[in-house]
Protein backbone atom coordinates (compact mmCIF):
# COMPACT_ATOMS: atom_id res chain seq x y z
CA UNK A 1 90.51 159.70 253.40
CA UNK A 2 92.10 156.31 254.82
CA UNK A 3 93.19 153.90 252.04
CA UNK A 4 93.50 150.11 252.70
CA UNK A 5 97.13 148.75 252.96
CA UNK A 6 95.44 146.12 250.72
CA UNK A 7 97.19 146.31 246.70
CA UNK A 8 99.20 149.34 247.46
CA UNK A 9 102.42 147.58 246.20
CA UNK A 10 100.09 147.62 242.50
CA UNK A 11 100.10 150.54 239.91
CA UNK A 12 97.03 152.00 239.56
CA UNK A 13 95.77 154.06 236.74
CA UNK A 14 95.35 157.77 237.88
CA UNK A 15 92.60 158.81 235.70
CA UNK A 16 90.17 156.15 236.71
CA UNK A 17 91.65 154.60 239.72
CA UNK A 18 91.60 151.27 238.71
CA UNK A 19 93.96 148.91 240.26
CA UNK A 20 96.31 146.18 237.96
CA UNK A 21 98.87 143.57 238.22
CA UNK A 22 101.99 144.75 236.60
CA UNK A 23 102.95 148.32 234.79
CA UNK A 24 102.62 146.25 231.34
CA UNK A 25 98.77 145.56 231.66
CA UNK A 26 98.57 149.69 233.12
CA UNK A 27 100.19 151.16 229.70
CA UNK A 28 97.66 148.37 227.71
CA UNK A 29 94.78 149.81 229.28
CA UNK A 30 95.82 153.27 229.22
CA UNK A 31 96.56 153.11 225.27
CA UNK A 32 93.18 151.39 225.18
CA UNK A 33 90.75 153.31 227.45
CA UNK A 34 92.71 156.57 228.04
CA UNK A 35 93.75 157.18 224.30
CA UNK A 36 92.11 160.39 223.55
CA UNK A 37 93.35 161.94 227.02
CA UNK A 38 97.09 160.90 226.25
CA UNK A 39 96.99 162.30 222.19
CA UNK A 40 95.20 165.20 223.06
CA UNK A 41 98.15 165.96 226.12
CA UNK A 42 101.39 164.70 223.74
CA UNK A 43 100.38 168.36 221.40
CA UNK A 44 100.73 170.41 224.45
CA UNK A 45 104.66 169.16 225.09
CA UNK A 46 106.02 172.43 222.88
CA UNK A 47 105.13 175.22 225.26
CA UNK A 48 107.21 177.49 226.41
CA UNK A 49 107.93 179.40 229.67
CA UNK A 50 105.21 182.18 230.05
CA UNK A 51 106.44 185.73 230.19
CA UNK A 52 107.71 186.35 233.70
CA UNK A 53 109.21 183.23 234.34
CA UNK A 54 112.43 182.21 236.21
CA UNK A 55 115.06 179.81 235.30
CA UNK A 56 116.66 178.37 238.36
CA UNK A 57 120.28 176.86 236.93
């Protein structure tokens, strides 16, 4: 897939690929449109490692 060098400098929203002018108007449509995706992923930031996992220090 080829994208157009066109608007690549703007963020775009990665859930529905929708192109804006500056970071403030992404996080305004993301707390509008994207709510229940972000709440539902904020509960899952307690886990813990899984048995079997390694540290690297």
């Amino acid at each position: 897939m080829v994208l157009p060098l066109v608007d690549e400098d703007k963020p775009k929203c990665y859930l529905c690929h929708e192109r804006f002018e500056s970071i403030e108007k992404l996080r305004e449509h993301q707390n509008s449109q994207h709510r229940d995706f972000f709440e539902t992923h904020k509960k899952q930031e307690k886990r813990e490692p899984a048995p079997g996992d390694v540290t690297v220090f």
